[in-house]
PDB file of N, CA and C in Angstrom:
ATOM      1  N   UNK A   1     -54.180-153.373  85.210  1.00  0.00           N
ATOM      2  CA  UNK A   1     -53.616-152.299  84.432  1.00  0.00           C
ATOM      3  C   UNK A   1     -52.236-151.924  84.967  1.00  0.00           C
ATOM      4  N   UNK A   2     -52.148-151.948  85.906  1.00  0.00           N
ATOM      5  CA  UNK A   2     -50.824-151.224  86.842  1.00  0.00           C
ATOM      6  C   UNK A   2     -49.951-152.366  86.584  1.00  0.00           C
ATOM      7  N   UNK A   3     -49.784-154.007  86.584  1.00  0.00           N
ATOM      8  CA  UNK A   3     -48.790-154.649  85.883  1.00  0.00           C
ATOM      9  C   UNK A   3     -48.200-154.267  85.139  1.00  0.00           C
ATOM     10  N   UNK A   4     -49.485-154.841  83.514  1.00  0.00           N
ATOM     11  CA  UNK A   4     -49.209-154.139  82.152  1.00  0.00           C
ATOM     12  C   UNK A   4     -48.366-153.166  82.026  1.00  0.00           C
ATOM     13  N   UNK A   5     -48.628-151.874  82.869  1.00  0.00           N
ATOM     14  CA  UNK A   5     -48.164-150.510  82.246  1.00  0.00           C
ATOM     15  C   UNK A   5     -46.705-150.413  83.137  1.00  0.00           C
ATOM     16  N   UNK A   6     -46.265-151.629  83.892  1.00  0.00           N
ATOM     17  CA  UNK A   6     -44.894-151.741  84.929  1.00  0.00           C
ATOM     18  C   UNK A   6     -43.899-152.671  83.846  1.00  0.00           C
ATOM     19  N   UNK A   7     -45.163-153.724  83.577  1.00  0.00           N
ATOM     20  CA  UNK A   7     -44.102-154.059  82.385  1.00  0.00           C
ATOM     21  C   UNK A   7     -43.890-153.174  81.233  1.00  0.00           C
ATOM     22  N   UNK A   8     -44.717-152.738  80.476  1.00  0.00           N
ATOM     23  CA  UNK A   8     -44.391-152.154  79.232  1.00  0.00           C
ATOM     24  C   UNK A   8     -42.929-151.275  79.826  1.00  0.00           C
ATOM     25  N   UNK A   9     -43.120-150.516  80.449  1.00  0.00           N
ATOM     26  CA  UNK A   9     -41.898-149.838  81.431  1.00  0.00           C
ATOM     27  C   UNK A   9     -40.521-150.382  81.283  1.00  0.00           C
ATOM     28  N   UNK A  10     -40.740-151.570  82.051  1.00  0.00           N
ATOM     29  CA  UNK A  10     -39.948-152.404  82.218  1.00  0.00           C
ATOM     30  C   UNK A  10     -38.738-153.332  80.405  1.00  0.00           C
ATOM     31  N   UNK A  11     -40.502-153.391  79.877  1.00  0.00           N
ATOM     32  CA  UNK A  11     -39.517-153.934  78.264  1.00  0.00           C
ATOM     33  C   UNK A  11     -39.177-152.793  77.598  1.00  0.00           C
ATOM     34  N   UNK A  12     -39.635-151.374  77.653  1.00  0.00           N
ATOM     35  CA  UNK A  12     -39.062-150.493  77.011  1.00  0.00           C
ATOM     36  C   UNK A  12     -37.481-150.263  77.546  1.00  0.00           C
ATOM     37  N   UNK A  13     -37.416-150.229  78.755  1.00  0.00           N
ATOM     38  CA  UNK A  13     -35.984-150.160  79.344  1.00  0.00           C
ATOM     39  C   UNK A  13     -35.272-151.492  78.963  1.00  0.00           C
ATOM     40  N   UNK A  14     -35.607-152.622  78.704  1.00  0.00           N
ATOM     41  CA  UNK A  14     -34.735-153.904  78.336  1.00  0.00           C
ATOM     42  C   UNK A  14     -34.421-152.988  76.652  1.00  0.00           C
ATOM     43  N   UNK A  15     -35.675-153.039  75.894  1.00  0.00           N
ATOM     44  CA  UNK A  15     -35.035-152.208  74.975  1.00  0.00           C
ATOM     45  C   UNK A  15     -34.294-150.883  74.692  1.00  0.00           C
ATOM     46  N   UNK A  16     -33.497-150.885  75.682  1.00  0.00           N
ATOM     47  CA  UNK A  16     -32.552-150.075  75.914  1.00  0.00           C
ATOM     48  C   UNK A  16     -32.821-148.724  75.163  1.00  0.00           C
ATOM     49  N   UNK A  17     -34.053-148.035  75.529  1.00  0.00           N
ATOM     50  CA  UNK A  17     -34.707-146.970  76.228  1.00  0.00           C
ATOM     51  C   UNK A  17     -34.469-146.438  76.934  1.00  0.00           C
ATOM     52  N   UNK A  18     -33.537-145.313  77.096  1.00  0.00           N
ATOM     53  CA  UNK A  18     -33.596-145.105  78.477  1.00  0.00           C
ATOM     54  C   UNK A  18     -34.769-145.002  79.541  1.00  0.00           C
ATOM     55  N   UNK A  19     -34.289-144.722  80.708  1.00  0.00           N
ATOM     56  CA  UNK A  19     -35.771-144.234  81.754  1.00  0.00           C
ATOM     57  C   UNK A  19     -36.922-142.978  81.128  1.00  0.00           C
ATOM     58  N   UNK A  20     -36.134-142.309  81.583  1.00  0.00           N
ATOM     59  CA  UNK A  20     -37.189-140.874  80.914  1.00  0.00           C
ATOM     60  C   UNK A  20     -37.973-140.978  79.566  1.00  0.00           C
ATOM     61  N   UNK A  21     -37.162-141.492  78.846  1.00  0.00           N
ATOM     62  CA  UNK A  21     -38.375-141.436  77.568  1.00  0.00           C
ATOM     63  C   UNK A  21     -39.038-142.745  77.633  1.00  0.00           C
ATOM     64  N   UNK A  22     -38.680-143.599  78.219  1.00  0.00           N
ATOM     65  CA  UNK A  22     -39.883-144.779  78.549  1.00  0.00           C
ATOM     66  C   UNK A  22     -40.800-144.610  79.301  1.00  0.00           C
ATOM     67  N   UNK A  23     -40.221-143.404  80.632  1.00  0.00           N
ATOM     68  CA  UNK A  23     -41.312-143.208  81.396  1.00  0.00           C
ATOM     69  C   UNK A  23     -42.577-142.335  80.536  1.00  0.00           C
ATOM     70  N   UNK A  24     -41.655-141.284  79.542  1.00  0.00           N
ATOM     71  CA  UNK A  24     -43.091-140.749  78.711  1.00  0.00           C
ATOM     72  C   UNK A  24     -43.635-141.183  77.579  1.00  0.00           C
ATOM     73  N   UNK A  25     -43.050-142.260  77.344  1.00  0.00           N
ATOM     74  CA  UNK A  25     -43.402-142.965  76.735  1.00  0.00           C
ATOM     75  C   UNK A  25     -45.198-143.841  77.722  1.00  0.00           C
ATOM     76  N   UNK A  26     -44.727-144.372  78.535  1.00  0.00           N
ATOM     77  CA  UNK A  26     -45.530-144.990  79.468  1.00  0.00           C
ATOM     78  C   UNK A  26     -47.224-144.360  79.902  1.00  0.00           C
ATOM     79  N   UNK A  27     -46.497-142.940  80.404  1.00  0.00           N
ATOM     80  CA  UNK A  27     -47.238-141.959  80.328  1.00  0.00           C
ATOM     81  C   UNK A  27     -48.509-141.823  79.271  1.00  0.00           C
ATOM     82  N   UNK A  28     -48.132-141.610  77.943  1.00  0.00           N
ATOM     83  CA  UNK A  28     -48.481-141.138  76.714  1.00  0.00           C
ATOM     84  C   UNK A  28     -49.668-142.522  76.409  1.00  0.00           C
ATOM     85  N   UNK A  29     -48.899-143.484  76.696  1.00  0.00           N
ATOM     86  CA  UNK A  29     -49.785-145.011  76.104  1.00  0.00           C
ATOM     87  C   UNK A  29     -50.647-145.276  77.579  1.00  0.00           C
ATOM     88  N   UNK A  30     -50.889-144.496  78.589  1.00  0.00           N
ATOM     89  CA  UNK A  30     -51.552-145.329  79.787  1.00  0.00           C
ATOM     90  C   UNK A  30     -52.714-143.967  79.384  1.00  0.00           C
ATOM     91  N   UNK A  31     -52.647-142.827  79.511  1.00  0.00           N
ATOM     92  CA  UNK A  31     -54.078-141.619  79.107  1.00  0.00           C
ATOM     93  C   UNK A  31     -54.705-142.215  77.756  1.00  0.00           C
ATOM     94  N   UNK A  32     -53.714-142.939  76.682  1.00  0.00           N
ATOM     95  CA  UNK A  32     -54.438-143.057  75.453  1.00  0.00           C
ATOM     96  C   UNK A  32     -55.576-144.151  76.282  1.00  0.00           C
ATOM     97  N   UNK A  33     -55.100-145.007  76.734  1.00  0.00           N
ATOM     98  CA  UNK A  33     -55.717-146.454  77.329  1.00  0.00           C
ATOM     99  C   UNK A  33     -57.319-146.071  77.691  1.00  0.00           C
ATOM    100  N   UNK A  34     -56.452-145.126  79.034  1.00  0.00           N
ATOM    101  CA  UNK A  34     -57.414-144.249  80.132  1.00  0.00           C
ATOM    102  C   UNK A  34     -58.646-143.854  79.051  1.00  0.00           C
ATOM    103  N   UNK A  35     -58.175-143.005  77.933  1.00  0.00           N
ATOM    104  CA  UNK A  35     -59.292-142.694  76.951  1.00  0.00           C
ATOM    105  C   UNK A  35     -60.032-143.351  76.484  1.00  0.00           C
ATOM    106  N   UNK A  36     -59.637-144.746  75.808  1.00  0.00           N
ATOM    107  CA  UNK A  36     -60.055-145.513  74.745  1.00  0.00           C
ATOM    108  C   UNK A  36     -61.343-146.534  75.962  1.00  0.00           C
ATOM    109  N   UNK A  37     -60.548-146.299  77.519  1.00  0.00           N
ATOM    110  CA  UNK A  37     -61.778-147.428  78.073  1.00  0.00           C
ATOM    111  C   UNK A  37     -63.188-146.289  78.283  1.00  0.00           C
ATOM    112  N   UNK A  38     -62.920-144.740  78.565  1.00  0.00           N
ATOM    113  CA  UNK A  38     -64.450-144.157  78.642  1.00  0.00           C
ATOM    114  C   UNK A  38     -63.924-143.321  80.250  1.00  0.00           C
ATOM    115  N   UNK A  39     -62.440-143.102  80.617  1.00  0.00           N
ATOM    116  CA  UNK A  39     -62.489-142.210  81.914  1.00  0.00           C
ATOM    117  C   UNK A  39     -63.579-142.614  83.418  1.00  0.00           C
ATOM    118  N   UNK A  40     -63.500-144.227  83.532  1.00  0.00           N
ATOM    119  CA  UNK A  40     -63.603-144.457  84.834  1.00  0.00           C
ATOM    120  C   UNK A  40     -63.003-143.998  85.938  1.00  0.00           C
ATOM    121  N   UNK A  41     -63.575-143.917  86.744  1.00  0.00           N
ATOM    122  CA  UNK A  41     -63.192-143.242  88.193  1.00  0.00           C
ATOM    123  C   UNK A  41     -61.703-143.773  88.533  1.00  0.00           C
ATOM    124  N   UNK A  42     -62.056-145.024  88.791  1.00  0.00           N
ATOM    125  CA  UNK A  42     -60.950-146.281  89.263  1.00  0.00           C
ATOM    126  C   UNK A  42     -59.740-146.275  88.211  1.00  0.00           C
ATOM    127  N   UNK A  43     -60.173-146.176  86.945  1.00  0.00           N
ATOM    128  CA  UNK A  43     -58.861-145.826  85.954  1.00  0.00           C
ATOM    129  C   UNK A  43     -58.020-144.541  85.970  1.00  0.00           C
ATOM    130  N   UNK A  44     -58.950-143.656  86.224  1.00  0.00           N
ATOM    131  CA  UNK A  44     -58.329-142.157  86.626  1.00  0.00           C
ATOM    132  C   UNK A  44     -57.826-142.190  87.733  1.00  0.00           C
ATOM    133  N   UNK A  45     -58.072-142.839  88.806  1.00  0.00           N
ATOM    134  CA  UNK A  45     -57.257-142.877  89.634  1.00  0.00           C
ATOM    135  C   UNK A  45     -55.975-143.544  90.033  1.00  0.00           C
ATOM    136  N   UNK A  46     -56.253-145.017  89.013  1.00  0.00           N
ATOM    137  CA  UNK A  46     -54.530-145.146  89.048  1.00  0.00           C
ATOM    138  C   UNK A  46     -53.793-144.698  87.978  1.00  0.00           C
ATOM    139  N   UNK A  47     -54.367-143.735  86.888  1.00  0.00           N
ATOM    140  CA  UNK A  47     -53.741-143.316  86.130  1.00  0.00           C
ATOM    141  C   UNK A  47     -53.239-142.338  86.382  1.00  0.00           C
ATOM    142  N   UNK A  48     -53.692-141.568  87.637  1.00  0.00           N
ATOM    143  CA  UNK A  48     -53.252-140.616  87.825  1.00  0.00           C
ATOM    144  C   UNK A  48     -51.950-140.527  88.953  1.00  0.00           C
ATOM    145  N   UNK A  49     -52.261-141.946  89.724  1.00  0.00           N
ATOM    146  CA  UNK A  49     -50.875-142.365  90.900  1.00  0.00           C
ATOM    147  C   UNK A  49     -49.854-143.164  90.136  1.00  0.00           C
ATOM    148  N   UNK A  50     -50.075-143.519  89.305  1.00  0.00           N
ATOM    149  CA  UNK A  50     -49.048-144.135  87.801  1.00  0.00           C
ATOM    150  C   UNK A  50     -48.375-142.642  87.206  1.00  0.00           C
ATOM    151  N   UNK A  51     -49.266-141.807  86.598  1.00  0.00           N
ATOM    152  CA  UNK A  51     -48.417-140.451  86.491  1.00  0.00           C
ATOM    153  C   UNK A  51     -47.658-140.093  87.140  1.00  0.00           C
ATOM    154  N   UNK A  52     -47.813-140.015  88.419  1.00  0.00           N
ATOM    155  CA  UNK A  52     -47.236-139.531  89.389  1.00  0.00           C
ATOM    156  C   UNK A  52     -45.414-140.380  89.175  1.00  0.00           C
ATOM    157  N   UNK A  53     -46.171-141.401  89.663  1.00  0.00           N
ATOM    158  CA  UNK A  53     -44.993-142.334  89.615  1.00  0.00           C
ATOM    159  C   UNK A  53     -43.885-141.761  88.512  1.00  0.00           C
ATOM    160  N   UNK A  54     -44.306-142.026  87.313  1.00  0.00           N
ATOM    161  CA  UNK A  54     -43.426-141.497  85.991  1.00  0.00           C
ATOM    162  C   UNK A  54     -42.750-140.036  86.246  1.00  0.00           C
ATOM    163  N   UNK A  55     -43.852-139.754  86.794  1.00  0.00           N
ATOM    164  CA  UNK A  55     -43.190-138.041  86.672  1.00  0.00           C
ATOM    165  C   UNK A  55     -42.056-137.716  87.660  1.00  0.00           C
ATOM    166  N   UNK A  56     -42.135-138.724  89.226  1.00  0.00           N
ATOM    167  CA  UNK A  56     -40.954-138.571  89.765  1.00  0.00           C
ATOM    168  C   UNK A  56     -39.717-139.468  89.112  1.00  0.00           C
ATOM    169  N   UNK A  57     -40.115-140.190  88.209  1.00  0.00           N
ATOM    170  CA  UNK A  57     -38.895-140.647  87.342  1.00  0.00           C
ATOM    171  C   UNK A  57     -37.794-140.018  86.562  1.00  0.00           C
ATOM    172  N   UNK A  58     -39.072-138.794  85.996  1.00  0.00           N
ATOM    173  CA  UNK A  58     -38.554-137.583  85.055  1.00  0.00           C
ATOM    174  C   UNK A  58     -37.976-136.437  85.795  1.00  0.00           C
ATOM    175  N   UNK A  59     -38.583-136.309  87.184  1.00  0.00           N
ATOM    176  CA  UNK A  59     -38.032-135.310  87.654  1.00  0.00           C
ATOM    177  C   UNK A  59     -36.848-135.755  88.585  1.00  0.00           C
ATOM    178  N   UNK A  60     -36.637-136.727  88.581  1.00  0.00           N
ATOM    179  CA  UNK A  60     -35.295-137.472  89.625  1.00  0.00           C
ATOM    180  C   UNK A  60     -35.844-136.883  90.577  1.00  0.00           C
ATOM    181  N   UNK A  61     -36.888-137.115  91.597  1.00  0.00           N
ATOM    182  CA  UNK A  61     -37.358-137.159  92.641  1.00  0.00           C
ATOM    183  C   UNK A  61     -38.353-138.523  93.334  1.00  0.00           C
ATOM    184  N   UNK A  62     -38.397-138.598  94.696  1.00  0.00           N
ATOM    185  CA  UNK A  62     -39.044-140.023  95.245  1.00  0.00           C
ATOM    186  C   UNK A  62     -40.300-140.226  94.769  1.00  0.00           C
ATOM    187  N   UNK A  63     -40.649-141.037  95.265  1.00  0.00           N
ATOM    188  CA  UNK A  63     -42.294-141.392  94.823  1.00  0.00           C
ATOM    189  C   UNK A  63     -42.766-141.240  96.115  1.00  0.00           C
ATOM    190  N   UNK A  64     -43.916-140.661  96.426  1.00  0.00           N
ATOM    191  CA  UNK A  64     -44.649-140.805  97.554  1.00  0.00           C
ATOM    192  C   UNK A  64     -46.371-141.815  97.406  1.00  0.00           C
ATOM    193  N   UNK A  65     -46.354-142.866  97.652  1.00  0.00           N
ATOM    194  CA  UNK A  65     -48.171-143.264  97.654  1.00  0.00           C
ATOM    195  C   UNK A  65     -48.872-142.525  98.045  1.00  0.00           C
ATOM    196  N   UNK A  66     -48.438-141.903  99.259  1.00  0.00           N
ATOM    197  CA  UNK A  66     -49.929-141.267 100.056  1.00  0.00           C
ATOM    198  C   UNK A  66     -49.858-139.980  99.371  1.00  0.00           C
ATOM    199  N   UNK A  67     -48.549-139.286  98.846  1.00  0.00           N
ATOM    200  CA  UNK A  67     -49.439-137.887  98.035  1.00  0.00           C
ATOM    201  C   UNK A  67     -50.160-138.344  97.029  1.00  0.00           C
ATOM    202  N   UNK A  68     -49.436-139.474  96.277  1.00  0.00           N
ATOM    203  CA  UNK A  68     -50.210-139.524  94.844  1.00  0.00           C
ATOM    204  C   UNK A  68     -51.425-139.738  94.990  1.00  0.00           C
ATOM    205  N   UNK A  69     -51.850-140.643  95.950  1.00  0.00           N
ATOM    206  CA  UNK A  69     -53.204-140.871  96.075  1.00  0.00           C
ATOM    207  C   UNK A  69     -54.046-139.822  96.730  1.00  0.00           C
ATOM    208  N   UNK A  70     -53.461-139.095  97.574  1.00  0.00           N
ATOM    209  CA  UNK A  70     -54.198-137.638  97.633  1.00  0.00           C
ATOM    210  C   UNK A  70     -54.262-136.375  96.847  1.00  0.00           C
ATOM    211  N   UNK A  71     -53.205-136.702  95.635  1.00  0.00           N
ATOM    212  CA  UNK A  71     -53.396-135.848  94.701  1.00  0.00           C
ATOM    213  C   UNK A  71     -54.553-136.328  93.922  1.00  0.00           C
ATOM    214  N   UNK A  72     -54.464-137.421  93.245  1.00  0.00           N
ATOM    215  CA  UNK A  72     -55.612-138.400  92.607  1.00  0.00           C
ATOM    216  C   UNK A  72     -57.179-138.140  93.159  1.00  0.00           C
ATOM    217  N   UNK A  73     -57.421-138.536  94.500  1.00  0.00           N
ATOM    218  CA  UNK A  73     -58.229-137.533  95.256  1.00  0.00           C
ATOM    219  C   UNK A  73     -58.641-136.495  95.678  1.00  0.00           C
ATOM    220  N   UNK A  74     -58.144-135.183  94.964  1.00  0.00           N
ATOM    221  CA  UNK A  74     -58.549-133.873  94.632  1.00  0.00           C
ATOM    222  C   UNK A  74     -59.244-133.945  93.722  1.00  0.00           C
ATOM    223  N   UNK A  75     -57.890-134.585  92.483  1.00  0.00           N
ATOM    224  CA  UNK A  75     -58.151-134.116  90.965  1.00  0.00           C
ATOM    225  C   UNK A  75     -59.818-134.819  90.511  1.00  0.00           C
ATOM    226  N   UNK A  76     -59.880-135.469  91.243  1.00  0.00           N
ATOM    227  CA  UNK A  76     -61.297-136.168  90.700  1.00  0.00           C
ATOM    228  C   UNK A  76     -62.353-135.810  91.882  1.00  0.00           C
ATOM    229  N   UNK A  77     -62.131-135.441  92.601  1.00  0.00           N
ATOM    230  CA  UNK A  77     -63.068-134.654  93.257  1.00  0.00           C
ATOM    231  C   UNK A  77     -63.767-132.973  92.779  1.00  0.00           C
ATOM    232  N   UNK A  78     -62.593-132.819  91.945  1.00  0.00           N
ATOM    233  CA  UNK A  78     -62.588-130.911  92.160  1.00  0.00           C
ATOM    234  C   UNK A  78     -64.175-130.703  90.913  1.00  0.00           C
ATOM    235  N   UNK A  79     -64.378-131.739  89.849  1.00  0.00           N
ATOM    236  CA  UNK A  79     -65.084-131.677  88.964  1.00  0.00           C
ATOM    237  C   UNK A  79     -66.278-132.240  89.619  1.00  0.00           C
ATOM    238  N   UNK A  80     -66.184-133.157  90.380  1.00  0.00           N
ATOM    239  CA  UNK A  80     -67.692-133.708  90.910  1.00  0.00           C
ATOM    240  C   UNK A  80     -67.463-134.350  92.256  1.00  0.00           C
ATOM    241  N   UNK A  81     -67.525-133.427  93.057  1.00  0.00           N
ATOM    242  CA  UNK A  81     -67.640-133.731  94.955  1.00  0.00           C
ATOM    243  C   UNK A  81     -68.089-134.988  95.298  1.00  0.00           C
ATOM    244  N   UNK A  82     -68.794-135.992  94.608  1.00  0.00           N
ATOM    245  CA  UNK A  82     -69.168-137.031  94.845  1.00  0.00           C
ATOM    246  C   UNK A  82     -68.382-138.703  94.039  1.00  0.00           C
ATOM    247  N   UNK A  83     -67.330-138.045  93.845  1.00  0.00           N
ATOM    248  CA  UNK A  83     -66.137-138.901  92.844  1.00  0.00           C
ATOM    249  C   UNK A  83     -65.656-139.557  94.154  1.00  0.00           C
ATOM    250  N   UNK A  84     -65.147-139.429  94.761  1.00  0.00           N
ATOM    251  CA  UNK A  84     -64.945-139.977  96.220  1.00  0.00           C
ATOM    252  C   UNK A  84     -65.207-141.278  96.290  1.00  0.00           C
ATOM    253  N   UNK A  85     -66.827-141.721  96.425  1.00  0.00           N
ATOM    254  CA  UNK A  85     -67.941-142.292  96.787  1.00  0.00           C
ATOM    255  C   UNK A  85     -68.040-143.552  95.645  1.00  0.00           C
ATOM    256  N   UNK A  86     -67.332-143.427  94.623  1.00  0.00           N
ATOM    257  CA  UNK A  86     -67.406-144.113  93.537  1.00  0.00           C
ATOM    258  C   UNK A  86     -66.512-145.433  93.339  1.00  0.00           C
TER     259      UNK A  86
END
């Protein structure tokens, strides 16, 4: 999934897209995805360090891995303490 959604990225910007609206663009088509497979753990979680990603695109700020993935690791914890484990 994380290719796919680097390329789509990637050909929206060849199609001279700028960044930002490709990134929400990117955004918009990776939750529809996230939806259409049924909200796996493992999908929510790189959908949610993929958000991340985009969003420091939009906000002209760095990317960090280890927050995203400890943000990712709240957000799916906070609903069921045992998301972790999965």
């Amino acid at each position: 999934m994380k290719k796919t959604l680097f390329t789509l990225f990637s050909l929206l910007c060849l199609c001279r897209i700028r960044r930002k609206p490709a990134a929400l663009i990117s955004i918009l088509i990776l939750w529809f995805y996230i939806t259409l497979i049924g909200f796996r753990y493992s999908a929510m979680r790189a959908g949610i360090m993929a958000t991340m990603y985009f969003l420091s695109i939009l906000l002209n700020r760095e990317n960090d891995t280890l927050n995203a993935l400890g943000l990712a690791a709240l957000l799916l914890c906070l609903p069921n303490p045992y998301a972790a484990c999965s």
